[in-house]
C-alpha atoms as a PDB file:
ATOM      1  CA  UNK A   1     145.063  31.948  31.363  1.00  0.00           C
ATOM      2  CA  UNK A   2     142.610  32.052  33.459  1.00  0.00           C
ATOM      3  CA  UNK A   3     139.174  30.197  32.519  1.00  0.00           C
ATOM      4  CA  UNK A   4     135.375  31.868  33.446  1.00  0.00           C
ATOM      5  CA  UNK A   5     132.619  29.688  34.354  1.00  0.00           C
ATOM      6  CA  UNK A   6     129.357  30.686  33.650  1.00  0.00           C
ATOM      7  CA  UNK A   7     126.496  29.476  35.584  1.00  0.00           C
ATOM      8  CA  UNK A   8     123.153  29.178  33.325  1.00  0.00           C
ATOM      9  CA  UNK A   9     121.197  32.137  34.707  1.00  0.00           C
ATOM     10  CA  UNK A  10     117.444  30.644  35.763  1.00  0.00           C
ATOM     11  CA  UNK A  11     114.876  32.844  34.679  1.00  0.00           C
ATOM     12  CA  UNK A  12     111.119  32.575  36.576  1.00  0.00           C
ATOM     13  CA  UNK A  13     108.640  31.227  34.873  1.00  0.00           C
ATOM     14  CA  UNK A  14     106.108  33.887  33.257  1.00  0.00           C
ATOM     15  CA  UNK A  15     102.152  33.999  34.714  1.00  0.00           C
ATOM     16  CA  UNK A  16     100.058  33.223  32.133  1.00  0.00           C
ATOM     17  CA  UNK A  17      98.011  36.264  31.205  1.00  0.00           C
ATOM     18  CA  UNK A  18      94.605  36.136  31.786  1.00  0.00           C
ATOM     19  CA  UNK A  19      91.680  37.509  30.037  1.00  0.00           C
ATOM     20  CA  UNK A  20      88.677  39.349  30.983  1.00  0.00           C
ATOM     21  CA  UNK A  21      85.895  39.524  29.011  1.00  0.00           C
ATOM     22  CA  UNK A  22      82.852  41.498  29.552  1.00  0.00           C
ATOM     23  CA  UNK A  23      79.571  40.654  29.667  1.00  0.00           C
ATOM     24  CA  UNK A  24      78.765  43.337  27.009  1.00  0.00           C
ATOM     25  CA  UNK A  25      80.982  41.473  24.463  1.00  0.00           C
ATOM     26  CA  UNK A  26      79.700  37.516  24.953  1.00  0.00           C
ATOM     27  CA  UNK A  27      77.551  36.358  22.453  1.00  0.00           C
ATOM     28  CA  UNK A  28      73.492  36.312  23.991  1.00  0.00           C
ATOM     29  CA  UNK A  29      72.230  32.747  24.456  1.00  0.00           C
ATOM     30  CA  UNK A  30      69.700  31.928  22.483  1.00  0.00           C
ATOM     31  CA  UNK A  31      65.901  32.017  23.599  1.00  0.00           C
ATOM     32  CA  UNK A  32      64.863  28.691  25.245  1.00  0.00           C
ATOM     33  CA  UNK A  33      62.317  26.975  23.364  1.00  0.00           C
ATOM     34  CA  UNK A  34      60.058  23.785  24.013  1.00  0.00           C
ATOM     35  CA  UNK A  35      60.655  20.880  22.723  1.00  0.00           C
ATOM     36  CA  UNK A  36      58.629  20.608  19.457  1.00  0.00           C
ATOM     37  CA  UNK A  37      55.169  18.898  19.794  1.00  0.00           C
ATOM     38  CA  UNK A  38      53.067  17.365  17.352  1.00  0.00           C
ATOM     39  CA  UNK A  39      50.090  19.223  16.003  1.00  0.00           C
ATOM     40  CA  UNK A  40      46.873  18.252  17.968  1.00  0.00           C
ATOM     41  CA  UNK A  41      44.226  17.409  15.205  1.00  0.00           C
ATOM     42  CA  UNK A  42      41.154  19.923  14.987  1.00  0.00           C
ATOM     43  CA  UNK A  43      38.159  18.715  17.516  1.00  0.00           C
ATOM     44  CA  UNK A  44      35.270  16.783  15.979  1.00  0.00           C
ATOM     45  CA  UNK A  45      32.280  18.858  15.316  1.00  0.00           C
ATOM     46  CA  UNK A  46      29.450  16.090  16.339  1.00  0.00           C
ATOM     47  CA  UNK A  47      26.284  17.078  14.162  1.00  0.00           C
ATOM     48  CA  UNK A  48      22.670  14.980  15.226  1.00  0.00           C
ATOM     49  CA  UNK A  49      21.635  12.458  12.854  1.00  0.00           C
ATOM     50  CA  UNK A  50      18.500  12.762  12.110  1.00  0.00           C
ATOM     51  CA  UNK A  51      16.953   8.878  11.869  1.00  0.00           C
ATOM     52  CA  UNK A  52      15.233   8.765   8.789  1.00  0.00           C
ATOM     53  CA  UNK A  53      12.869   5.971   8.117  1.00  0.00           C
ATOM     54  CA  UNK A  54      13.089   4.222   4.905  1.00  0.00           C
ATOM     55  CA  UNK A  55      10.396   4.546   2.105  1.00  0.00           C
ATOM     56  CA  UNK A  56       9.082   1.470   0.976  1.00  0.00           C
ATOM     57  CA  UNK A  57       9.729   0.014  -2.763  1.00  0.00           C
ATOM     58  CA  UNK A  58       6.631   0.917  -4.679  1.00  0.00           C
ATOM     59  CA  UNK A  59       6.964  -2.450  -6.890  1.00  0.00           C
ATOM     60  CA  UNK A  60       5.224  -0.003  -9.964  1.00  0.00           C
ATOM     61  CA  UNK A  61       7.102   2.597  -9.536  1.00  0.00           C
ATOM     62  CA  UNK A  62       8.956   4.186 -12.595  1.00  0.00           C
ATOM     63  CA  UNK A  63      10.497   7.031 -11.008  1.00  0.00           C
ATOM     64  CA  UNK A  64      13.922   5.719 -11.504  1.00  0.00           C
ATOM     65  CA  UNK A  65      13.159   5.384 -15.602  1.00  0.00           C
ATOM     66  CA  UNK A  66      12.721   9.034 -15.684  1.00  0.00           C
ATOM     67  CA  UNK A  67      15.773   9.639 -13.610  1.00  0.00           C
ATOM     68  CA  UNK A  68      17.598   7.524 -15.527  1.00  0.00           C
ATOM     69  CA  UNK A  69      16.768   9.133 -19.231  1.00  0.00           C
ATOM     70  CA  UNK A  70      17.554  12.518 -17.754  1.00  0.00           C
ATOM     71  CA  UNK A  71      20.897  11.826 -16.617  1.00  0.00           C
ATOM     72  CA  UNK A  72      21.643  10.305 -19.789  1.00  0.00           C
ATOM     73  CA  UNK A  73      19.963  12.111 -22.639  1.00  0.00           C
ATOM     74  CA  UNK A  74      18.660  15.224 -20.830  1.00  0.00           C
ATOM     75  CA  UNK A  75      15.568  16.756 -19.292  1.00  0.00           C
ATOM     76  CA  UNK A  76      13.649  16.054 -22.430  1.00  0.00           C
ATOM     77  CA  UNK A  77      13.710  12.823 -22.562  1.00  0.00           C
ATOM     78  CA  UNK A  78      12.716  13.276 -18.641  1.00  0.00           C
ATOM     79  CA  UNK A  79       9.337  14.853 -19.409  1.00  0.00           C
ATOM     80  CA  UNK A  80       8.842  12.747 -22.423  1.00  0.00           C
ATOM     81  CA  UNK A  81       8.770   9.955 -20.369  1.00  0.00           C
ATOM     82  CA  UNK A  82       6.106  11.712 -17.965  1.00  0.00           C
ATOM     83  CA  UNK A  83       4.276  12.740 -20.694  1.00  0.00           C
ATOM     84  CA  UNK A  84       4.186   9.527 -21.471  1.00  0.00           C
ATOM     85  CA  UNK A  85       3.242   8.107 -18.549  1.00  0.00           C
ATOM     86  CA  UNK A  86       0.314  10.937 -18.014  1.00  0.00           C
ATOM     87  CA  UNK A  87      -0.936   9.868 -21.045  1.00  0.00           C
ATOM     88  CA  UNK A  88      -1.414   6.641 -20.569  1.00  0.00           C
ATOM     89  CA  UNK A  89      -3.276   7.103 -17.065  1.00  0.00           C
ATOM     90  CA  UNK A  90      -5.490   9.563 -19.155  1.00  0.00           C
ATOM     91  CA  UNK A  91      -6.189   6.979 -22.167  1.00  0.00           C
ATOM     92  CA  UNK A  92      -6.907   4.185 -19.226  1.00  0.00           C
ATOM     93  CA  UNK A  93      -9.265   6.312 -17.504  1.00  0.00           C
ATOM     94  CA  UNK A  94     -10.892   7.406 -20.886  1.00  0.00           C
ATOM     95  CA  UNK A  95     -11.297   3.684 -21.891  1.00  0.00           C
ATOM     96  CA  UNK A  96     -13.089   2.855 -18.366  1.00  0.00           C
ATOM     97  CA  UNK A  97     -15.270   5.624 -18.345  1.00  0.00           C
ATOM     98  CA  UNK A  98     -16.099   4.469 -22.027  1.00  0.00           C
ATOM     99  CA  UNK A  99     -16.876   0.669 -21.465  1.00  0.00           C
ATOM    100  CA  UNK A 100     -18.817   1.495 -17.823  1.00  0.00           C
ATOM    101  CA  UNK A 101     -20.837   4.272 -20.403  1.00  0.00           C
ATOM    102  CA  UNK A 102     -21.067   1.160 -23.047  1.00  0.00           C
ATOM    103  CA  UNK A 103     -22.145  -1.440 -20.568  1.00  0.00           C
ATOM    104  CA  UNK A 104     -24.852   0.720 -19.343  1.00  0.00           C
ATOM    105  CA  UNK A 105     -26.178   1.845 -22.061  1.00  0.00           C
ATOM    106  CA  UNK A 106     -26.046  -2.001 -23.690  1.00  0.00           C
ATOM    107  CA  UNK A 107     -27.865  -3.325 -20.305  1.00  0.00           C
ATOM    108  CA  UNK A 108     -31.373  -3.775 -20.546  1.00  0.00           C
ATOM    109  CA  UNK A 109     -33.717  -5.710 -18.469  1.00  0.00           C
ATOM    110  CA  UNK A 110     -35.770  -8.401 -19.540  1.00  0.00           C
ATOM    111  CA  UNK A 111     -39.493  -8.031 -20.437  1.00  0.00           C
ATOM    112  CA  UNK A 112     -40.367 -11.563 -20.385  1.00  0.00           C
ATOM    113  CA  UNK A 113     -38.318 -13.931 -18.468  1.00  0.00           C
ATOM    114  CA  UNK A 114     -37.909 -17.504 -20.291  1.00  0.00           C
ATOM    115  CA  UNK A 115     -36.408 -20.510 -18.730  1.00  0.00           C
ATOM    116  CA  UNK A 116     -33.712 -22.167 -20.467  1.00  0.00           C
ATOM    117  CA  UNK A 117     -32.905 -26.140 -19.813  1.00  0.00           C
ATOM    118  CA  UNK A 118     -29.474 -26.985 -20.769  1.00  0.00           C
ATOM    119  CA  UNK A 119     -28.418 -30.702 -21.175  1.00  0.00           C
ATOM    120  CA  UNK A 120     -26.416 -30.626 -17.598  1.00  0.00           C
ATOM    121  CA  UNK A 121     -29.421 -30.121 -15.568  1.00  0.00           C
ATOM    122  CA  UNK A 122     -29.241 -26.084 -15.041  1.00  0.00           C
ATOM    123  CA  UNK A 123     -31.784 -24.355 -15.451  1.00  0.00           C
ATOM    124  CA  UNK A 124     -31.985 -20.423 -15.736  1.00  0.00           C
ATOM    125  CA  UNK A 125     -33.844 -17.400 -16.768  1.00  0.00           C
ATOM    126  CA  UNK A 126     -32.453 -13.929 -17.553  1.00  0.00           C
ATOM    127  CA  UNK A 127     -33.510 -10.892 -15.171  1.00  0.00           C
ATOM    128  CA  UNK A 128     -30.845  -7.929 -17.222  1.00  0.00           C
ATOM    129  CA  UNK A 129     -29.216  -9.113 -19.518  1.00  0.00           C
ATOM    130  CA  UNK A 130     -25.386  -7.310 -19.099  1.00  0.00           C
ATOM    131  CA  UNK A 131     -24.327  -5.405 -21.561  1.00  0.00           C
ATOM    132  CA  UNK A 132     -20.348  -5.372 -20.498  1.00  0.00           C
ATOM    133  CA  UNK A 133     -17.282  -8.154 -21.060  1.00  0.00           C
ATOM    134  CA  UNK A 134     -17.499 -12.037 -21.048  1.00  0.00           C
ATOM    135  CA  UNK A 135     -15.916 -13.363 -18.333  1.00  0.00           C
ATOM    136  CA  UNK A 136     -12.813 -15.661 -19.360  1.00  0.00           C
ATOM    137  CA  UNK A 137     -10.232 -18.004 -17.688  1.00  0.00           C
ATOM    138  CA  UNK A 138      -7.900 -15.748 -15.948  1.00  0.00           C
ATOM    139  CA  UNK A 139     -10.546 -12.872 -15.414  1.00  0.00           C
ATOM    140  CA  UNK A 140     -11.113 -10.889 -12.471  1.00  0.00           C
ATOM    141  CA  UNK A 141     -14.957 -11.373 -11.950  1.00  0.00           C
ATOM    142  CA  UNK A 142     -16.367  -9.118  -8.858  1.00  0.00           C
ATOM    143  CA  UNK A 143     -20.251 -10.541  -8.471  1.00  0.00           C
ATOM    144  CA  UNK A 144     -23.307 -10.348  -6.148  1.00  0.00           C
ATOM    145  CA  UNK A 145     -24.504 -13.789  -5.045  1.00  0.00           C
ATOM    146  CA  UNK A 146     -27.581 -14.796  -3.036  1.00  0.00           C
ATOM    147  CA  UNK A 147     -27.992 -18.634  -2.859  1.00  0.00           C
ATOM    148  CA  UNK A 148     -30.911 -21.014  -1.029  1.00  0.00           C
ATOM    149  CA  UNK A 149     -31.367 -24.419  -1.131  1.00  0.00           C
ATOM    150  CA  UNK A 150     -34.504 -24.774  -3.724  1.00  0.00           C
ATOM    151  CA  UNK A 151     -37.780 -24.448  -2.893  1.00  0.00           C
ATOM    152  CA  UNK A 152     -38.049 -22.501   0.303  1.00  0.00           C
ATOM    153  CA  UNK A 153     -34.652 -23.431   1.788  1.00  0.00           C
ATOM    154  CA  UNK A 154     -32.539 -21.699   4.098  1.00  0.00           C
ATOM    155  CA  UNK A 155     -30.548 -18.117   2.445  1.00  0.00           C
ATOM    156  CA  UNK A 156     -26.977 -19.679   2.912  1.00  0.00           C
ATOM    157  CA  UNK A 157     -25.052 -16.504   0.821  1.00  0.00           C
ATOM    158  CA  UNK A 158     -26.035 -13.327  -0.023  1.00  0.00           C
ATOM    159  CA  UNK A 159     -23.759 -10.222  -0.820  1.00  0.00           C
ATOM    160  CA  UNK A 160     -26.496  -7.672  -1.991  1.00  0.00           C
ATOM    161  CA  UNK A 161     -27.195  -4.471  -1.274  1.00  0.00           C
ATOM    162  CA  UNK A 162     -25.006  -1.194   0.240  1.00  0.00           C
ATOM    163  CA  UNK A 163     -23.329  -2.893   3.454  1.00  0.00           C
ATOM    164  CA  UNK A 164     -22.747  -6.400   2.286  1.00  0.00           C
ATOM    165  CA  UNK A 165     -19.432  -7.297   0.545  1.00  0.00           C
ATOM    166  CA  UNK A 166     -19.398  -8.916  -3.412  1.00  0.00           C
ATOM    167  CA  UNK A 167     -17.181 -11.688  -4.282  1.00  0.00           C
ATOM    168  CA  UNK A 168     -14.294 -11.533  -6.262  1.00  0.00           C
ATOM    169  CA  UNK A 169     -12.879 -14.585  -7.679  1.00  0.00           C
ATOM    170  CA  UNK A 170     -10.666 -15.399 -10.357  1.00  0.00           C
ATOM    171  CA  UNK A 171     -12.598 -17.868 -13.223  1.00  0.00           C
ATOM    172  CA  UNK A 172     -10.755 -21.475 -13.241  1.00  0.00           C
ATOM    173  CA  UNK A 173      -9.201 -20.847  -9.443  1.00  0.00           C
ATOM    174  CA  UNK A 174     -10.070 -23.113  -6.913  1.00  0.00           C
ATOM    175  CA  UNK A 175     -11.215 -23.332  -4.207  1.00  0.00           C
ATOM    176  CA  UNK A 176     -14.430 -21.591  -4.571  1.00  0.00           C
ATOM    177  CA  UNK A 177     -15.420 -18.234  -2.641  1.00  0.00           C
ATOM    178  CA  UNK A 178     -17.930 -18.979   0.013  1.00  0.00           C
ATOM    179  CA  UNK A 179     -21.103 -19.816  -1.665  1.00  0.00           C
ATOM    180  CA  UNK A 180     -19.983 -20.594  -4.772  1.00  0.00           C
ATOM    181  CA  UNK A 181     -20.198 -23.806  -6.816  1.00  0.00           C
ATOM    182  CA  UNK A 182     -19.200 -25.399 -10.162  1.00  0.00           C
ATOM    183  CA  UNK A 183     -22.953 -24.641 -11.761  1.00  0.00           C
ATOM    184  CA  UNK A 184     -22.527 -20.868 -10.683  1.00  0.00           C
ATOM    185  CA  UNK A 185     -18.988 -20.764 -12.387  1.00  0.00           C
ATOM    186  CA  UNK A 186     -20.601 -22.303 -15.538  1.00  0.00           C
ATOM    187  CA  UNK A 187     -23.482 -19.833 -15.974  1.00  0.00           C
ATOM    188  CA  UNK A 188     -20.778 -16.913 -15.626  1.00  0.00           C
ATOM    189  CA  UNK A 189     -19.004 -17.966 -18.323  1.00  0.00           C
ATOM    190  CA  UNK A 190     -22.349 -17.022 -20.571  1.00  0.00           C
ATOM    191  CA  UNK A 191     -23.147 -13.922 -19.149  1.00  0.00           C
ATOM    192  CA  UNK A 192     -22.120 -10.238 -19.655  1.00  0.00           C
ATOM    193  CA  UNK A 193     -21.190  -7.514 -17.113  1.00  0.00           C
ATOM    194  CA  UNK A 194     -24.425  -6.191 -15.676  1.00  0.00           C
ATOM    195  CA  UNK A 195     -27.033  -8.936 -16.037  1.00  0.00           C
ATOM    196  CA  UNK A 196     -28.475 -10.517 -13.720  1.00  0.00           C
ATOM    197  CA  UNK A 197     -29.659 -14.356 -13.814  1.00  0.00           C
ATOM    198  CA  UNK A 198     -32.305 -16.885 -12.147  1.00  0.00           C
ATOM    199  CA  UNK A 199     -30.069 -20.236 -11.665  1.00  0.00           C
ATOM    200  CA  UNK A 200     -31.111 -23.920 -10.381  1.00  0.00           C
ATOM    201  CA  UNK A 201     -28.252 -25.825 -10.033  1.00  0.00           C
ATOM    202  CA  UNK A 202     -28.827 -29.385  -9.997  1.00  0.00           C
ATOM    203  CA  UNK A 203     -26.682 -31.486  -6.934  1.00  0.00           C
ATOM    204  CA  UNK A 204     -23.986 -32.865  -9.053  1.00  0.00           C
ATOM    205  CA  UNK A 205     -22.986 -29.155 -10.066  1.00  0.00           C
ATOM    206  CA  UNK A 206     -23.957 -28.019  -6.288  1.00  0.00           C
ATOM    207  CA  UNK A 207     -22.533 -29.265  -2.870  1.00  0.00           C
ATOM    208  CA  UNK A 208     -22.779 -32.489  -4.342  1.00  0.00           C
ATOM    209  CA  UNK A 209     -23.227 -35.774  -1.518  1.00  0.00           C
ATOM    210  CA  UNK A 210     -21.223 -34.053   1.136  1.00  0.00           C
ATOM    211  CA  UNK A 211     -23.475 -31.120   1.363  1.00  0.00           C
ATOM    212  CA  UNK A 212     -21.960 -27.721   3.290  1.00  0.00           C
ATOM    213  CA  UNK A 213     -21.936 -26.775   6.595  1.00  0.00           C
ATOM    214  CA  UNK A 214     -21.491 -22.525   6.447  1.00  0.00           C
ATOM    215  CA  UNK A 215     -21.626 -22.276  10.437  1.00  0.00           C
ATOM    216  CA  UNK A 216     -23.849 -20.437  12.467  1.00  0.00           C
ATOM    217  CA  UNK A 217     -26.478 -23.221  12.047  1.00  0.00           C
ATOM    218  CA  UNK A 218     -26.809 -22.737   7.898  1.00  0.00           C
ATOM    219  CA  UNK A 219     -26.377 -25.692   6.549  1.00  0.00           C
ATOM    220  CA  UNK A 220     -26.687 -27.214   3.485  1.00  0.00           C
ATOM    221  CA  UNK A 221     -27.747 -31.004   3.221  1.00  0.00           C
ATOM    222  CA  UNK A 222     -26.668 -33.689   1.041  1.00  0.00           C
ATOM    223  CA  UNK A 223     -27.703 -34.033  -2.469  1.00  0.00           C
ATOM    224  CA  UNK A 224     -29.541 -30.531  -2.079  1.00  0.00           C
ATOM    225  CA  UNK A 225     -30.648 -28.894  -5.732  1.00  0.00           C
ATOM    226  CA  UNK A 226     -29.701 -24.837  -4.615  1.00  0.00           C
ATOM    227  CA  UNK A 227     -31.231 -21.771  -6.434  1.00  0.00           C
ATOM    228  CA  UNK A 228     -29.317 -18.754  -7.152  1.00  0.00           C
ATOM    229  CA  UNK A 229     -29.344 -15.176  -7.928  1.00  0.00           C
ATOM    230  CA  UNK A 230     -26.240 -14.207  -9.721  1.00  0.00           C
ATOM    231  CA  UNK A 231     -25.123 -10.701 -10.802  1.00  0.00           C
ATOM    232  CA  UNK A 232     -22.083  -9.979 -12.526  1.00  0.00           C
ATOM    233  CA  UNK A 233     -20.815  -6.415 -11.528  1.00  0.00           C
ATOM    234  CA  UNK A 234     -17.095  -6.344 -12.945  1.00  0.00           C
ATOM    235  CA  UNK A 235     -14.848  -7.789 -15.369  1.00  0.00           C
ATOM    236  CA  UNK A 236     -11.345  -7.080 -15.261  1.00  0.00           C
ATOM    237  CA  UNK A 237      -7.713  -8.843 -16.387  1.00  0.00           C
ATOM    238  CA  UNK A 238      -6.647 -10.709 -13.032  1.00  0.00           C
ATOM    239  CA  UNK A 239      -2.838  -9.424 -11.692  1.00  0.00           C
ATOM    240  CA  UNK A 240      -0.419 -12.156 -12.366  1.00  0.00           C
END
């Protein structure tokens, strides 16, 4: 019997296919972008300040009252408080006008002047008798003073007539105005708004032993009796 051998048959190896693809098939790439950036904020508009000064505090002023009643109970209450305020400027007024009518209609001059001694050593005579307030402690007093030393002496004050200034002084303040003196102070406190008064003041109620030395070469000397002409123009309340 006879016996075959078969050889393995070797078979070559197979190319490996290959495939074309066309550019009309591929997918497009997507669109480049940049990178994302953050948003830039908006530019400043820069407006010019216009520097403003400041108003002053008016230490009367009651425009925040009115301000304050609107916002809360309304414009009525607003202009009630106006009204308000309107009418007392109107009332004031009225009452000034009044007691300047009163005082001159009450102030009469004097037809025959008569010197009064009182026990201190003054000595006076009404010229008008005022016919306004009393000057109190605590008043406002605006007056005209001329003052001498007695008996042909030198004019050491003297605020009347149109150019020349009055003094104002509060009663009880001290020290006293220029010219003024504890006698002058007392014989205020007995007269009325719009007289006008004749007054010897005695030394101890004057410049006393140190006399007064007003500059300018007027000078009063010690123990020197003074003569005055006082005038009381105004009486008011003095602002506390």
């Amino acid at each position: 019997m006879a016996s075959f051998l078969i050889s393995p048959v070797s078979f070559p190896p197979l190319p490996k296919p290959q495939y074309a693809y066309s550019n009309s098939l591929r997918p497009p790439a997507p669109p480049s972008q940049p990178p994302p950036s953050s948003p830039s904020p908006p530019p400043l508009s820069l407006k010019p300040i216009n520097h403003i000064n400041p108003k002053p505090k008016s230490a009367d002023s009651t425009d925040w009252i009115a301000s304050t009643l609107t916002r809360r109970f309304g414009l009525g209450a607003g202009l009630a408080w106006a009204g308000f305020l309107c009418a007392g400027v109107v009332s004031e007024q009225i009452k000034t006008r009044f007691e300047a009518s009163q005082q001159q209609s009450n102030t009469k001059d004097v037809d025959k002047e008569v010197e009064v001694t009182l026990p201190n050593g003054i000595n006076y005579y009404d010229i008008r008798v005022g016919g306004g307030a009393i000057p109190r402690s605590g008043d406002l007093v605006v007056i005209n003073l001329k003052g001498k030393v007695f008996d042909g002496g030198d004019v050491f004050v003297d605020t009347f007539g149109e150019v020349k200034r009055p003094l104002a002084l509060v009663m009880g303040s001290r020290p006293y105005s220029r010219g003024m003196c504890e006698g002058v102070e007392y014989m205020l406190r007995s007269m009325r708004a719009g007289g006008r008064r004749r007054v010897v003041v005695p030394p101890e109620l004057g410049f006393g032993d140190e006399g007064a030395d007003f500059g300018n070469g007027v000078r009063v000397f010690p123990g020197a009796m003074l003569e005055f002409v006082v005038e009381v123009d105004k009486v008011s309340i003095a602002p506390s």
